[in-house]
PDB file of N, CA and C in Angstrom:
ATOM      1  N   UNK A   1     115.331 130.493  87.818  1.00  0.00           N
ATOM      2  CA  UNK A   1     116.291 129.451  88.141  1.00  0.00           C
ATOM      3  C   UNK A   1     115.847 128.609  89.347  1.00  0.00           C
ATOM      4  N   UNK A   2     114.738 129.147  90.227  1.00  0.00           N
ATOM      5  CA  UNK A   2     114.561 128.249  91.137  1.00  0.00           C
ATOM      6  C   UNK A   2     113.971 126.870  91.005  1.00  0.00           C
ATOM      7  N   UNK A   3     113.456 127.140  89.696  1.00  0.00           N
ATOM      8  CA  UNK A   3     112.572 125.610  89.840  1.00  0.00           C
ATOM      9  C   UNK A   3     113.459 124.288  89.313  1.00  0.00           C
ATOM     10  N   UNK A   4     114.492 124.706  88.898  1.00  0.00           N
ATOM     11  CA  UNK A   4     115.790 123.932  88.098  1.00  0.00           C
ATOM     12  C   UNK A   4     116.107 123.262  89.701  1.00  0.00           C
ATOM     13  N   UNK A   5     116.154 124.292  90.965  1.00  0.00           N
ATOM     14  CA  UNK A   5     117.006 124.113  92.417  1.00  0.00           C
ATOM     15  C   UNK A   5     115.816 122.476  92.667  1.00  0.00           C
ATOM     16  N   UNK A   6     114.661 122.814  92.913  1.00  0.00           N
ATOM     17  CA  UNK A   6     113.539 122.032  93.136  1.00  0.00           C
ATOM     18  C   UNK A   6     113.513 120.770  92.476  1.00  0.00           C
ATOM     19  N   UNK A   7     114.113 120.877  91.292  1.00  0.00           N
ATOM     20  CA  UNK A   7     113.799 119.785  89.918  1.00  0.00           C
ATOM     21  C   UNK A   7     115.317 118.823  90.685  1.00  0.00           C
ATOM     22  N   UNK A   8     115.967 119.721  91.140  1.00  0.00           N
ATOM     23  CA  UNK A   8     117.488 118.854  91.198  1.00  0.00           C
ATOM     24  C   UNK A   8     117.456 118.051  92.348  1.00  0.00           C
ATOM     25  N   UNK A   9     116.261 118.882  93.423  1.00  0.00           N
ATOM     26  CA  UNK A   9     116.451 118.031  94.905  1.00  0.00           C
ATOM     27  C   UNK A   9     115.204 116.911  94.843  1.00  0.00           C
ATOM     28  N   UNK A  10     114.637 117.051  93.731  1.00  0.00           N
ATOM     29  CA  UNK A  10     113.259 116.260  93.530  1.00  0.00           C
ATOM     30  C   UNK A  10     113.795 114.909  92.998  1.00  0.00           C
ATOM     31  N   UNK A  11     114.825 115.297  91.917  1.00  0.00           N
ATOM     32  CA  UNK A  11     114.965 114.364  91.715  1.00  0.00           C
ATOM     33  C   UNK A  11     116.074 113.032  92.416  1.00  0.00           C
ATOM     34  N   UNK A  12     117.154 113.900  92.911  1.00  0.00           N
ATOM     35  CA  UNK A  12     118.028 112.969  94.290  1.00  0.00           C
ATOM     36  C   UNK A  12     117.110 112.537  94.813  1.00  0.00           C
ATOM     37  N   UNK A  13     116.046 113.293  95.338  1.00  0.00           N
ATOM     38  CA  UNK A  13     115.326 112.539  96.290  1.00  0.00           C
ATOM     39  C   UNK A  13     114.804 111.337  95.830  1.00  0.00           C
ATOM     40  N   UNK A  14     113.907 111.090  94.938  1.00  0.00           N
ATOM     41  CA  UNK A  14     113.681 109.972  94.195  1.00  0.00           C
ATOM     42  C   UNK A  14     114.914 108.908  93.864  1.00  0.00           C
ATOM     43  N   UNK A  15     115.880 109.191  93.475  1.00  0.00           N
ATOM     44  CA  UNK A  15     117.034 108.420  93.283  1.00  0.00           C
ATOM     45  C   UNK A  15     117.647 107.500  94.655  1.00  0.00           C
ATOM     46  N   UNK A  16     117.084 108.554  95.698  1.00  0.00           N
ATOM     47  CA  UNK A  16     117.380 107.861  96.639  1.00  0.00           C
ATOM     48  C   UNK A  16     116.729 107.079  97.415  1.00  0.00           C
ATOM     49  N   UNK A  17     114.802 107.010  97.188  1.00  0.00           N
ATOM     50  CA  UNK A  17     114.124 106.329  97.590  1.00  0.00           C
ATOM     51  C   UNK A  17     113.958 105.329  96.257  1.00  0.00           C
ATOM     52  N   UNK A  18     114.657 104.789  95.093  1.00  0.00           N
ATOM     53  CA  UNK A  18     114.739 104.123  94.421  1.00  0.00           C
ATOM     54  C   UNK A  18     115.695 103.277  95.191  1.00  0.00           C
ATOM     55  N   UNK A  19     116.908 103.583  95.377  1.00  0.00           N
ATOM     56  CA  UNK A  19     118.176 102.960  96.038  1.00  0.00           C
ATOM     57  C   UNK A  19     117.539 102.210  97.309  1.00  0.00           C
ATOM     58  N   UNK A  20     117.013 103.284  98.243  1.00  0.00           N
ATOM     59  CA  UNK A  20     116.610 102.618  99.551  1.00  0.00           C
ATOM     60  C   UNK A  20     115.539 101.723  99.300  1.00  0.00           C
ATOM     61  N   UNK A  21     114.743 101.472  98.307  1.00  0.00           N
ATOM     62  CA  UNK A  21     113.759  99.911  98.385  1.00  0.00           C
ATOM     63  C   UNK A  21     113.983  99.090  97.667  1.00  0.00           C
ATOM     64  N   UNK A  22     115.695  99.032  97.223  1.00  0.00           N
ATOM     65  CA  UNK A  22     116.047  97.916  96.723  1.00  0.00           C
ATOM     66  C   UNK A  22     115.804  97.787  95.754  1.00  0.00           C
ATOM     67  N   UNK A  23     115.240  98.463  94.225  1.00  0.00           N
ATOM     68  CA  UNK A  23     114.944  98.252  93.485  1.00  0.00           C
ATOM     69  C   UNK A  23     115.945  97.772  92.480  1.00  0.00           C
ATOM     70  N   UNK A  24     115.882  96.750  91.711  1.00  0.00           N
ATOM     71  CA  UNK A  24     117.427  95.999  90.728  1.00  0.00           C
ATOM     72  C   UNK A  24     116.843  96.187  89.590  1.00  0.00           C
ATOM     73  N   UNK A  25     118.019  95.679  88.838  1.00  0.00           N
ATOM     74  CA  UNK A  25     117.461  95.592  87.322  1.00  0.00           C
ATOM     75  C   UNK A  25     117.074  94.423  86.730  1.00  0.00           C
ATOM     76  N   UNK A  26     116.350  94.311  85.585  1.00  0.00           N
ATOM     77  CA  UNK A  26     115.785  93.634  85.135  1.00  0.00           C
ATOM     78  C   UNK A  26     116.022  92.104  85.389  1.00  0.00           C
ATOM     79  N   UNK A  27     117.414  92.099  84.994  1.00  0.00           N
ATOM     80  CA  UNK A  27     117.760  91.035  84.648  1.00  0.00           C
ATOM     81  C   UNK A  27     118.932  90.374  85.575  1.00  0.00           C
ATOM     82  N   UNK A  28     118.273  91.300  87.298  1.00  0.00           N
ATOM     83  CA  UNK A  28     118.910  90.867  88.470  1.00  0.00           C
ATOM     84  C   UNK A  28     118.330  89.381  89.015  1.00  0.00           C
ATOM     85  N   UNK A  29     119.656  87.986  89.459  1.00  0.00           N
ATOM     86  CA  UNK A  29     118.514  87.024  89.987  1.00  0.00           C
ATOM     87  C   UNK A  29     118.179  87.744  91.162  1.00  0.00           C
ATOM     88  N   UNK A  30     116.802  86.782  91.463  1.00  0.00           N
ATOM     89  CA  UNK A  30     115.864  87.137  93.165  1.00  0.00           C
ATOM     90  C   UNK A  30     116.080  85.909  94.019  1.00  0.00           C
ATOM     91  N   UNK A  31     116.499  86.246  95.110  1.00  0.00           N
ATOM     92  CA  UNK A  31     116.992  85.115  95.953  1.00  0.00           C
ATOM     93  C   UNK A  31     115.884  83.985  95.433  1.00  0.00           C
ATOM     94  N   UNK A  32     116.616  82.240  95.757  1.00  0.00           N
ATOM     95  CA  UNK A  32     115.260  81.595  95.388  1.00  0.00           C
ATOM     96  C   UNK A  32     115.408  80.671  97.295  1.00  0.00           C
ATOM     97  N   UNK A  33     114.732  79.569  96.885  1.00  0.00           N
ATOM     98  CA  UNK A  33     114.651  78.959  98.012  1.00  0.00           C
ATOM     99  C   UNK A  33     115.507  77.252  97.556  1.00  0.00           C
ATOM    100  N   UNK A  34     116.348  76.904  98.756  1.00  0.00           N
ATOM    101  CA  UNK A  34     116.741  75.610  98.442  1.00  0.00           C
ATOM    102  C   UNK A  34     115.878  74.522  98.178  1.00  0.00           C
ATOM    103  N   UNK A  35     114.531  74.437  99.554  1.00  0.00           N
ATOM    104  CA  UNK A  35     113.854  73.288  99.190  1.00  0.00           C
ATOM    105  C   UNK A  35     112.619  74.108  99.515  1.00  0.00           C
ATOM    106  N   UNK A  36     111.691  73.666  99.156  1.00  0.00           N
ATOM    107  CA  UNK A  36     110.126  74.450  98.719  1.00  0.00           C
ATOM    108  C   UNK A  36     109.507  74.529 100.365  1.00  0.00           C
ATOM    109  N   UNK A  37     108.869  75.736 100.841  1.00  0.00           N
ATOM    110  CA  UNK A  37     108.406  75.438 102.662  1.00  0.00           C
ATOM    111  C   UNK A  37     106.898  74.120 102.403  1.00  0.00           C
ATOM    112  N   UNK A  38     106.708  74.016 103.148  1.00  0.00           N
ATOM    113  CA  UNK A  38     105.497  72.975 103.069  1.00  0.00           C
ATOM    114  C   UNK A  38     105.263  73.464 104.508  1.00  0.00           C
ATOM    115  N   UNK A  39     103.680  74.002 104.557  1.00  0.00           N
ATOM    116  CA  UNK A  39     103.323  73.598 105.845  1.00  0.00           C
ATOM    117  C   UNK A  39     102.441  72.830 106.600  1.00  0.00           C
ATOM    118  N   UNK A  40     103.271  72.228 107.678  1.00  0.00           N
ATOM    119  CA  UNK A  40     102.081  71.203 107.832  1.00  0.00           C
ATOM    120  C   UNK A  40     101.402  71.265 109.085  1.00  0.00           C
ATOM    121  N   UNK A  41     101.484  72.020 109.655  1.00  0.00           N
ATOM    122  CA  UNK A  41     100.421  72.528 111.258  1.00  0.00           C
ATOM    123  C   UNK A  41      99.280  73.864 110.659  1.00  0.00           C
ATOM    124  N   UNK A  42      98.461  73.161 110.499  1.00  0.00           N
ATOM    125  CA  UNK A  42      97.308  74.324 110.428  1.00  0.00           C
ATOM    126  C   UNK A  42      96.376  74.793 111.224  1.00  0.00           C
ATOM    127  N   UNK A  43      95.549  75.345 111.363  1.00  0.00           N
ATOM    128  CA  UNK A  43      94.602  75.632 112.459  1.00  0.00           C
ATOM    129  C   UNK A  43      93.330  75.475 111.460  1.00  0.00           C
ATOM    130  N   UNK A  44      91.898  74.694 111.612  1.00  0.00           N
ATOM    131  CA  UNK A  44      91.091  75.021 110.597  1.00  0.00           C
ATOM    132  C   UNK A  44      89.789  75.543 111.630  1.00  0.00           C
ATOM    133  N   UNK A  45      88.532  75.927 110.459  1.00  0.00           N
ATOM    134  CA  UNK A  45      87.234  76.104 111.216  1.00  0.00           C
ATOM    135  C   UNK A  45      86.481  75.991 110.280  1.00  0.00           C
ATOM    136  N   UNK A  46      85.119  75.590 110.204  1.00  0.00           N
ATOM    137  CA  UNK A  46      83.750  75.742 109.627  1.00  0.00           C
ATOM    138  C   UNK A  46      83.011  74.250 110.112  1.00  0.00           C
ATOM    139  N   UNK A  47      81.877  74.233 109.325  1.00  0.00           N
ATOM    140  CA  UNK A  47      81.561  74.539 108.162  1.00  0.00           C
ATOM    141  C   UNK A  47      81.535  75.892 107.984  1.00  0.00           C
ATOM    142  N   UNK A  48      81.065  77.050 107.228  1.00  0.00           N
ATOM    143  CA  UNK A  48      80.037  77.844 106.990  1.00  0.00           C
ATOM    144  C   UNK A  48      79.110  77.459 106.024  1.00  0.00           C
ATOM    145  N   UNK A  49      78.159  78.193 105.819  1.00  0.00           N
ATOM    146  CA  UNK A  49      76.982  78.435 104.636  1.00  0.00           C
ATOM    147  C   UNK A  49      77.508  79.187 103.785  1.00  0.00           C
ATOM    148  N   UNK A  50      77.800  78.724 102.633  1.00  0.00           N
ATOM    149  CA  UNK A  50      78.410  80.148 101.456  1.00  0.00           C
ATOM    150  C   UNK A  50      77.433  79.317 100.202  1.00  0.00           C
ATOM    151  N   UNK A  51      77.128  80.774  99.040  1.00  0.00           N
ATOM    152  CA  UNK A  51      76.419  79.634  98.498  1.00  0.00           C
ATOM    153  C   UNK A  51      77.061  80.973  97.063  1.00  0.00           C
ATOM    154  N   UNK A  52      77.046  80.869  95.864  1.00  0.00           N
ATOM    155  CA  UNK A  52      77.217  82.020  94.434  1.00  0.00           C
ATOM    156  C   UNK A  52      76.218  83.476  94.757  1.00  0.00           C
ATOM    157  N   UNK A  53      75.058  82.785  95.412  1.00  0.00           N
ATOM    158  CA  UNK A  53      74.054  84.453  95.194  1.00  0.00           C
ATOM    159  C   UNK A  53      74.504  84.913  96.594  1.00  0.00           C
ATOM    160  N   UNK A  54      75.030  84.933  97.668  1.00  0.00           N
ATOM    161  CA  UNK A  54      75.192  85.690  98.474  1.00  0.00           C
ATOM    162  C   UNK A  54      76.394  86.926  98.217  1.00  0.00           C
ATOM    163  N   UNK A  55      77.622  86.385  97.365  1.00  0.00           N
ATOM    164  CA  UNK A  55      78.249  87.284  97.190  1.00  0.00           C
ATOM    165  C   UNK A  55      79.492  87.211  98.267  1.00  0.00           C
ATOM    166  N   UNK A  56      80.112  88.067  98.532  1.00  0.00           N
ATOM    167  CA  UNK A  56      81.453  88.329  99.724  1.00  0.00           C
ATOM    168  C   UNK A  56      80.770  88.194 100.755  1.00  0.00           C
ATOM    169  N   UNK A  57      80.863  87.211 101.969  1.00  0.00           N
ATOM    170  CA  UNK A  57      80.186  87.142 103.382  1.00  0.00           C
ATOM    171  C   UNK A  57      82.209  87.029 103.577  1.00  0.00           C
ATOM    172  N   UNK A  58      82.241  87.729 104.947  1.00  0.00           N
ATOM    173  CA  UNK A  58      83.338  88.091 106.137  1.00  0.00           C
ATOM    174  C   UNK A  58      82.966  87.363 107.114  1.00  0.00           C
ATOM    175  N   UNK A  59      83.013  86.096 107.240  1.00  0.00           N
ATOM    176  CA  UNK A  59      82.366  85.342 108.407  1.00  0.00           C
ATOM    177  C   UNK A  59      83.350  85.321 109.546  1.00  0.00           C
ATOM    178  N   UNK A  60      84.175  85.835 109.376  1.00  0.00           N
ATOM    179  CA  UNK A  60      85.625  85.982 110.722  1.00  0.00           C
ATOM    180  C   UNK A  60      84.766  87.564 111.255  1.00  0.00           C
ATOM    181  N   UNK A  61      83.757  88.457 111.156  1.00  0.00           N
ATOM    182  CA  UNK A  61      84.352  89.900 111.287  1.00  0.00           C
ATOM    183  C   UNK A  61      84.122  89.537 113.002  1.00  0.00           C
ATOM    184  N   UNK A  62      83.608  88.885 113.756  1.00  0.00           N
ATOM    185  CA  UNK A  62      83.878  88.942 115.272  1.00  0.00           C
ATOM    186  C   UNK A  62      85.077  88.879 115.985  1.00  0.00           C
ATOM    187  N   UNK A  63      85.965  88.673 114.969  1.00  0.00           N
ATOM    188  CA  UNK A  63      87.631  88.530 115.464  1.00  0.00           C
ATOM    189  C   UNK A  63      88.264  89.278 114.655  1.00  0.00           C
ATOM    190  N   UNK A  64      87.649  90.412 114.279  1.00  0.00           N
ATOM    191  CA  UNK A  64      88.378  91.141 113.220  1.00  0.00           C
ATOM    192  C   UNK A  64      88.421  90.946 111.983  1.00  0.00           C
ATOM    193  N   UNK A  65      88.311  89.639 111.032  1.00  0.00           N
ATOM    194  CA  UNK A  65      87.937  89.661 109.990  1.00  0.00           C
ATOM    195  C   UNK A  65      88.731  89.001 109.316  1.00  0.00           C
ATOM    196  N   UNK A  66      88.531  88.686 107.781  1.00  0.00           N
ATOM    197  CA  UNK A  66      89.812  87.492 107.754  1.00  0.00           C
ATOM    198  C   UNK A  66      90.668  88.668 107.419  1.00  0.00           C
ATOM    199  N   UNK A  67      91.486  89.373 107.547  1.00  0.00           N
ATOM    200  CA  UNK A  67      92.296  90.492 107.622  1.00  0.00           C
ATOM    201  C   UNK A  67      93.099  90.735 109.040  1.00  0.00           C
ATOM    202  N   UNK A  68      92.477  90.482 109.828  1.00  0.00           N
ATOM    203  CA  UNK A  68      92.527  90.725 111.144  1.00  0.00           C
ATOM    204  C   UNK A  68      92.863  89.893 112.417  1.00  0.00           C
ATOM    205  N   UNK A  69      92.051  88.401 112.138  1.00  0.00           N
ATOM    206  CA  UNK A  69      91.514  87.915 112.636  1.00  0.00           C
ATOM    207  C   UNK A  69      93.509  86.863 113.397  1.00  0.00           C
ATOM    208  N   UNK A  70      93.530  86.407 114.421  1.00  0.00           N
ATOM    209  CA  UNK A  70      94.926  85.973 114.771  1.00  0.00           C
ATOM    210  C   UNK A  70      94.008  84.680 115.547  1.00  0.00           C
ATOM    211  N   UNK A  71      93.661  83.726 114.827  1.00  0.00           N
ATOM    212  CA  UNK A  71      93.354  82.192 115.246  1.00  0.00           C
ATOM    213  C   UNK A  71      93.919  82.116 116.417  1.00  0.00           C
ATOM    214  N   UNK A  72      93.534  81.151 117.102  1.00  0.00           N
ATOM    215  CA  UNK A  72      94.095  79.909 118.028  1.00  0.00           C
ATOM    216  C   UNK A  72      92.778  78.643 118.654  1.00  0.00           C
ATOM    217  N   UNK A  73      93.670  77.319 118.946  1.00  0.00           N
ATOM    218  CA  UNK A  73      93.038  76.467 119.106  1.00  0.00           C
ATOM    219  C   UNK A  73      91.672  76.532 119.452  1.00  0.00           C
ATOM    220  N   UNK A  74      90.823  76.250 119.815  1.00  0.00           N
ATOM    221  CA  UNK A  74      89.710  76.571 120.809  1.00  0.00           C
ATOM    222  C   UNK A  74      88.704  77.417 120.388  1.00  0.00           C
ATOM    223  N   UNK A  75      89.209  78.406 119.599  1.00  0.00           N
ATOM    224  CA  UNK A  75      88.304  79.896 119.551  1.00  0.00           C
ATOM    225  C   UNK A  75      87.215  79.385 118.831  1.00  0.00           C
ATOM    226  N   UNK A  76      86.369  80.258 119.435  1.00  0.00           N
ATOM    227  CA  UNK A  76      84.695  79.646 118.638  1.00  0.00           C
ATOM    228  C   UNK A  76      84.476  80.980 117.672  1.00  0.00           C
ATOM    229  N   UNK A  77      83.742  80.542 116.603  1.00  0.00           N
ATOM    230  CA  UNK A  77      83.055  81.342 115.585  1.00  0.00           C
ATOM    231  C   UNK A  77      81.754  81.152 115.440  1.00  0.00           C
ATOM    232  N   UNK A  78      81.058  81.476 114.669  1.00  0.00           N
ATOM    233  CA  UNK A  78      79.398  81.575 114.824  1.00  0.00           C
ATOM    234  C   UNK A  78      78.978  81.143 113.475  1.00  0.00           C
ATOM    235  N   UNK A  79      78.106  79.876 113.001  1.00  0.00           N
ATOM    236  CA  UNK A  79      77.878  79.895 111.818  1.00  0.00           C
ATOM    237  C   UNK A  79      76.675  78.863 112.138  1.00  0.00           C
ATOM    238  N   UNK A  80      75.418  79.237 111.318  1.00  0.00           N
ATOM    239  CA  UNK A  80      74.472  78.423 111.077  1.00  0.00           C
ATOM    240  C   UNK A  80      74.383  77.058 110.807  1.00  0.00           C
ATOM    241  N   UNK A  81      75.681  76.520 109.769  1.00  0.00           N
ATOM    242  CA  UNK A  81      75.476  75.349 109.438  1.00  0.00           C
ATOM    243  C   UNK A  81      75.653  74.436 110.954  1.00  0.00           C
ATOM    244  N   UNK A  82      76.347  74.593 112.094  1.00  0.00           N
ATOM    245  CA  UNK A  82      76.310  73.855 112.802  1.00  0.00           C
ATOM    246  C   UNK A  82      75.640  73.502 114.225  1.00  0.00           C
ATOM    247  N   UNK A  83      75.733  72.434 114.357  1.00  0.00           N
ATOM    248  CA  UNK A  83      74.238  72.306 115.438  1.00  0.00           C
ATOM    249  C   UNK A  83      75.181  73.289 116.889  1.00  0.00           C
ATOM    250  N   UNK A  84      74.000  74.673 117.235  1.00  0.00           N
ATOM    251  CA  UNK A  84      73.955  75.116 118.264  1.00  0.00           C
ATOM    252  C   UNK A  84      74.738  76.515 118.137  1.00  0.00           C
ATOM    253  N   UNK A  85      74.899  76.512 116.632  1.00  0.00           N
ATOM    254  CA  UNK A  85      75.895  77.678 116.151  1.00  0.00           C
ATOM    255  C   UNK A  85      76.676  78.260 116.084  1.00  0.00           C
ATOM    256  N   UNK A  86      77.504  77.307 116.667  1.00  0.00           N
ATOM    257  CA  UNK A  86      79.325  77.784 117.019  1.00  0.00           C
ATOM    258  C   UNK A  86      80.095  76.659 116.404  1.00  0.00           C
ATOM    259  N   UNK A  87      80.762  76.978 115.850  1.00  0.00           N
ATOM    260  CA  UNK A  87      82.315  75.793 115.672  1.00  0.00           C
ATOM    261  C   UNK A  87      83.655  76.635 116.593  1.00  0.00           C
ATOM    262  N   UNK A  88      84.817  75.336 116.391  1.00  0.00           N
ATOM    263  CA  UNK A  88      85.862  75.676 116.871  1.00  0.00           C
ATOM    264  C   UNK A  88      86.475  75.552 115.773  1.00  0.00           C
ATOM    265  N   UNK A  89      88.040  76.575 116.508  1.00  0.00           N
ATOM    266  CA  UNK A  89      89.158  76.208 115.428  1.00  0.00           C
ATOM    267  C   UNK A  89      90.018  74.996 116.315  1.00  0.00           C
ATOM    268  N   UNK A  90      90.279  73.916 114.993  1.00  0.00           N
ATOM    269  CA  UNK A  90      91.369  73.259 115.630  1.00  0.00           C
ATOM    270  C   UNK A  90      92.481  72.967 114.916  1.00  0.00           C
ATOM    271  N   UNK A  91      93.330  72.436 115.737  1.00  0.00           N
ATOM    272  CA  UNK A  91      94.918  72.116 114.983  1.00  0.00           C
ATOM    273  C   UNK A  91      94.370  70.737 114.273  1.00  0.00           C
ATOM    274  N   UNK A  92      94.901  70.964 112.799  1.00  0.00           N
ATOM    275  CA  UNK A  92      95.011  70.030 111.914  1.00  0.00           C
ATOM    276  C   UNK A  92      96.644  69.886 111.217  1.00  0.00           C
ATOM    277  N   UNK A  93      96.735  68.486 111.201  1.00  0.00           N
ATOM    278  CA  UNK A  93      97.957  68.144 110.752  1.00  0.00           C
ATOM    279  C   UNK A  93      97.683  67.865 109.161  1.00  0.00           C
ATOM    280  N   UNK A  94      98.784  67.945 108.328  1.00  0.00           N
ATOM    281  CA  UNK A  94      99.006  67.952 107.061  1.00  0.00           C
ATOM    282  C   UNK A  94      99.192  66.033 107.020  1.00  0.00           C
ATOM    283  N   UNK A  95      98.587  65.684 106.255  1.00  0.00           N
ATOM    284  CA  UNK A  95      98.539  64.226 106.223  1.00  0.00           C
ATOM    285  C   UNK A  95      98.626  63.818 104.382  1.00  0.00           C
ATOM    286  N   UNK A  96      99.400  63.030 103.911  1.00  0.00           N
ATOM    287  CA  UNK A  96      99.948  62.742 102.754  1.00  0.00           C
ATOM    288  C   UNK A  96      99.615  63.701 102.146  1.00  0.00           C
ATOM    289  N   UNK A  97     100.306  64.927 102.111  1.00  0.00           N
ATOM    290  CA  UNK A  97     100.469  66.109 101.466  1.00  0.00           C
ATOM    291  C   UNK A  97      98.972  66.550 101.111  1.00  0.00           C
ATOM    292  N   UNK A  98      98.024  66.547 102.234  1.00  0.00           N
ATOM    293  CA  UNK A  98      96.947  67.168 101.907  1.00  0.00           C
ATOM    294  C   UNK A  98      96.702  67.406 103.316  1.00  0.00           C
ATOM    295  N   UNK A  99      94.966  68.497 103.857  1.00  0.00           N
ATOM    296  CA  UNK A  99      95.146  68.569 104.424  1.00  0.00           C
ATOM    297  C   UNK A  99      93.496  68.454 104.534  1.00  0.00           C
ATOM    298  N   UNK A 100      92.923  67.300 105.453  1.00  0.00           N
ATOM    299  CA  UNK A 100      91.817  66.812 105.391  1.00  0.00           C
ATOM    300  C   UNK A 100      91.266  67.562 105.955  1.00  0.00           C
ATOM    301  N   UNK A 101      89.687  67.829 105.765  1.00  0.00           N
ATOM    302  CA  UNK A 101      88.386  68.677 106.756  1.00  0.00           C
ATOM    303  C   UNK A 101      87.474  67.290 106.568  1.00  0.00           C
ATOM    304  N   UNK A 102      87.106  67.562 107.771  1.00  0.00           N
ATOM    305  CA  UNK A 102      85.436  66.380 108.023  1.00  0.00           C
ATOM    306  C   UNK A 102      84.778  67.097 109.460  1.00  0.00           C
ATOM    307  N   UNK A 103      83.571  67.217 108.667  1.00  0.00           N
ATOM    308  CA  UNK A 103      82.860  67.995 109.873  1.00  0.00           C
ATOM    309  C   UNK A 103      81.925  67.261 110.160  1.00  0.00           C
ATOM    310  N   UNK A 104      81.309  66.871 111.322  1.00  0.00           N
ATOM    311  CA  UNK A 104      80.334  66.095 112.255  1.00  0.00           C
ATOM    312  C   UNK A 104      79.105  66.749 111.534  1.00  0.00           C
TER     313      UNK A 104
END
């Protein structure tokens, strides 16, 4: 009979970490949004060098990585394509719903 005791608290338990992450049913609505976010303050950086045969390059991993990595204005990164081998990140504004790069 004990494993019936186990089966019964196994399963509340589950019932109740179902309950606690919110899980709904199917054919519950999901909050939506009134008007769509748009953002328009970005921070950008490069160039880099990326080319098909290199594969996955992590060109953030000196700041942690793009995983990791928490931008701000100024910060330099390291990349070949540019003369002396550093770029910055800078604030770029969103301009007729796009958001331009031009690199020197």
């Amino acid at each position: 009979m004990r494993p019936l005791k186990y089966f019964g608290m196994a399963f509340y338990a589950l019932v109740w970490l179902i309950l606690g992450m919110g899980i709904r049913p199917a054919d519950a609505a999901l909050p939506t949004l009134d008007e769509p976010l748009i953002v328009t303050d970005w921070l950008t950086v490069g160039p880099f060098s990326v080319g098909t045969r290199e594969g996955y390059i992590d060109f953030l991993t000196s700041h942690g990585g793009e995983e990791g990595i928490r931008p701000e204005a100024g910060m330099e990164q390291l990349t070949i394509i540019a003369e002396g081998g550093r770029v910055r990140w800078t604030e770029t504004k969103l301009e007729e719903g796009k958001v331009k790069l031009s690199y020197e």
